[in-house]
C-alpha atoms as a PDB file:
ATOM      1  CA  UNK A   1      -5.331  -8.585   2.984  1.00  0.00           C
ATOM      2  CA  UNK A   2      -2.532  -6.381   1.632  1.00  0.00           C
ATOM      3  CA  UNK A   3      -0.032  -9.602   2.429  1.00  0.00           C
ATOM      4  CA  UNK A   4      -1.610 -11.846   0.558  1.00  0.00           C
ATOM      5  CA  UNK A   5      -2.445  -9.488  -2.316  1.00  0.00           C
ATOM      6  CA  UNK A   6       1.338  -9.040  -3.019  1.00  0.00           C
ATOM      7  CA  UNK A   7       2.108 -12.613  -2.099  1.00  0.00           C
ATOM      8  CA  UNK A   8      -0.338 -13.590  -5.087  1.00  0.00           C
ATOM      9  CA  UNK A   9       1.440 -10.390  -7.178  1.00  0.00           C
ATOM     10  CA  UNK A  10       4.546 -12.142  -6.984  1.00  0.00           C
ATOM     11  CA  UNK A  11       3.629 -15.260  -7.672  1.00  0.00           C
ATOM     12  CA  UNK A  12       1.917 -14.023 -10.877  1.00  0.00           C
ATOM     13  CA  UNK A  13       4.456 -12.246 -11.581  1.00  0.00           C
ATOM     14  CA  UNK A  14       7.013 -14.521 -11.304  1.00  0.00           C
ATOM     15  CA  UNK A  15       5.057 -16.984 -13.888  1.00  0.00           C
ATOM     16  CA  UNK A  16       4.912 -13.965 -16.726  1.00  0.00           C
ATOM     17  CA  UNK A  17       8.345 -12.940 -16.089  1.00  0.00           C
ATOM     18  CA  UNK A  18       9.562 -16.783 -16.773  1.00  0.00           C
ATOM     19  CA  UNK A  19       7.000 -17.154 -19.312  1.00  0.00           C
ATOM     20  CA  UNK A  20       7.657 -13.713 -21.388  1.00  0.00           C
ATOM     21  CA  UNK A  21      11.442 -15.276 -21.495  1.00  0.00           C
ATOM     22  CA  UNK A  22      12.839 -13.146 -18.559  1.00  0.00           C
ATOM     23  CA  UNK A  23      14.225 -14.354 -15.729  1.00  0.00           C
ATOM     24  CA  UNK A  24      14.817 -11.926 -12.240  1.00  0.00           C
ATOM     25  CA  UNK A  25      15.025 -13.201  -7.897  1.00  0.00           C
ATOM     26  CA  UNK A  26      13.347  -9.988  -7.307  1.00  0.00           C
ATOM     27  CA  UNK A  27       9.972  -9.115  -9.128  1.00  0.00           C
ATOM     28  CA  UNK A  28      10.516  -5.001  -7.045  1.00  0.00           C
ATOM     29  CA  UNK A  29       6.669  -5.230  -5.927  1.00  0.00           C
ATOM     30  CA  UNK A  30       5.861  -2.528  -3.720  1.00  0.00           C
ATOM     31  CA  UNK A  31       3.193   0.217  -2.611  1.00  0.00           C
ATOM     32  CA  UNK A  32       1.882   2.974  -5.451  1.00  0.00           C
ATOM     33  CA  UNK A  33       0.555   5.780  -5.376  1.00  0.00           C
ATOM     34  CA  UNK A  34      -1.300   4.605  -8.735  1.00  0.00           C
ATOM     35  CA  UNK A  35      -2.476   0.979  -8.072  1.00  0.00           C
ATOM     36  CA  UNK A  36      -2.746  -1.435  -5.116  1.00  0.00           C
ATOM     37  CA  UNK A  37       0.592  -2.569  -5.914  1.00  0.00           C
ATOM     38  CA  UNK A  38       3.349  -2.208  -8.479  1.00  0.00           C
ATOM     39  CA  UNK A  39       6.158  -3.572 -10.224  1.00  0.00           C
ATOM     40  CA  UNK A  40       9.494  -1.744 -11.573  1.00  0.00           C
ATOM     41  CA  UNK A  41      10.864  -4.995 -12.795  1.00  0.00           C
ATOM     42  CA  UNK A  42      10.816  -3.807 -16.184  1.00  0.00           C
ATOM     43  CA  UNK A  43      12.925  -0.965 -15.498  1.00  0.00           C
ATOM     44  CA  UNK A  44      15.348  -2.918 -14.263  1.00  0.00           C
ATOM     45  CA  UNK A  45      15.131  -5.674 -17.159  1.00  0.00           C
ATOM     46  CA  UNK A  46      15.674  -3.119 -19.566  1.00  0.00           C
ATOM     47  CA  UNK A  47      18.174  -1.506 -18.281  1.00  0.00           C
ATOM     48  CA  UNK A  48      20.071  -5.075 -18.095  1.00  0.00           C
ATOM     49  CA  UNK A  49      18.841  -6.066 -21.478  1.00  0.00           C
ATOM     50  CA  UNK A  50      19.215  -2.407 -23.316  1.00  0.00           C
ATOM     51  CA  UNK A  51      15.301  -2.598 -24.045  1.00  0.00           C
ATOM     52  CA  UNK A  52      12.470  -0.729 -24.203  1.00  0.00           C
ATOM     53  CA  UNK A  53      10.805  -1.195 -20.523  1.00  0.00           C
ATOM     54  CA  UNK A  54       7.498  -0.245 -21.328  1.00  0.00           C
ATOM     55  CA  UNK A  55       7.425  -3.009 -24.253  1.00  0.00           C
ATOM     56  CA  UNK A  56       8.913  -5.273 -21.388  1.00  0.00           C
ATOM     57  CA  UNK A  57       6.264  -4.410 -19.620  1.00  0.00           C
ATOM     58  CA  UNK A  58       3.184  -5.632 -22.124  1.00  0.00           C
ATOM     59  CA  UNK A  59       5.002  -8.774 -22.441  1.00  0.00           C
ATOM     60  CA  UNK A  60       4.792  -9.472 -18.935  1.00  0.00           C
ATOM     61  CA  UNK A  61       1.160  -8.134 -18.613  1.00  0.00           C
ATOM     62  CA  UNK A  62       0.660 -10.663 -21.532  1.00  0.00           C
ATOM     63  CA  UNK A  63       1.310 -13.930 -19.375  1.00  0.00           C
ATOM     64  CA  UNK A  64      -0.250 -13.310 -15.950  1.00  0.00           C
ATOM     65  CA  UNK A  65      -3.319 -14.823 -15.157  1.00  0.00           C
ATOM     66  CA  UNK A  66      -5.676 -13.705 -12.562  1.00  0.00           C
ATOM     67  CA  UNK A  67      -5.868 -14.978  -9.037  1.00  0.00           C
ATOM     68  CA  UNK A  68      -8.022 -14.564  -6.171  1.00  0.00           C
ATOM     69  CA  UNK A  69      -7.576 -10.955  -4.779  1.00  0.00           C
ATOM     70  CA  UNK A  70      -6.229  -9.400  -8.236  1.00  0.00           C
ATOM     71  CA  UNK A  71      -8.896  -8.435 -10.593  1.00  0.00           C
ATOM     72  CA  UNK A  72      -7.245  -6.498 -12.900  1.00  0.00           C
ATOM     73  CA  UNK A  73      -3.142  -6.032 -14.084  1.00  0.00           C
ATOM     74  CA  UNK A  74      -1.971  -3.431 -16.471  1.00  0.00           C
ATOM     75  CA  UNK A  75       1.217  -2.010 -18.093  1.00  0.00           C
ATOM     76  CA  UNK A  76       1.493   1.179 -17.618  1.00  0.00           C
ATOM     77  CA  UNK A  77       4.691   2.366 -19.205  1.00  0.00           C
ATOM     78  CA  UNK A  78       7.279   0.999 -17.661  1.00  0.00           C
ATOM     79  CA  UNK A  79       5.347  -0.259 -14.916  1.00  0.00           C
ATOM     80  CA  UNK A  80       3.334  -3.528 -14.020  1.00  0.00           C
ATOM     81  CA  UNK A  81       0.200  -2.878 -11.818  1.00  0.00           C
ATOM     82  CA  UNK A  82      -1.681  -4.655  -9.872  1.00  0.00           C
ATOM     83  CA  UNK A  83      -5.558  -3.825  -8.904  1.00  0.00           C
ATOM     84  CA  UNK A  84      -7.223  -5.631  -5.751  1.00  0.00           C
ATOM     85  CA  UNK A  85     -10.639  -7.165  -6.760  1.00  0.00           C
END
């Protein structure tokens, strides 16, 4: 199940990033200690972009949609993550 949790966490991902007006190859899922499975992306697109990640975040947060094994996404900080339904 964990495989195709962060298969559909990239894929959602991947739609916000594009639709929030970012653009990235690599969304940085991976494993957290905090939710089923998180995102850094933001980190990294602010860095790049000399923005605030956590607002990065939001934006992001703001455009995905929900799938089948992800019932809930939030922002938290700097961080995108993902919450297995």
């Amino acid at each position: 199940m964990y495989l195709k949790l962060l298969e559909e966490a990239r894929a959602l991902m991947e739609e916000a990033v594009a639709q929030a007006g970012y653009s990235s190859p690599d969304m940085y899922l991976g494993e957290s200690a905090h939710a089923d499975v998180s995102s850094s992306l933001p980190f990294r697109l602010g860095k790049e972009l000399k923005k605030n990640p956590a607002e990065i975040a939001k934006q992001i947060v703001a455009h995905i949609g929900r799938g089948e094994y992800i019932e809930k996404v939030v922002a938290a900080g700097p961080y995108v993550n993902f919450y297995a339904g």
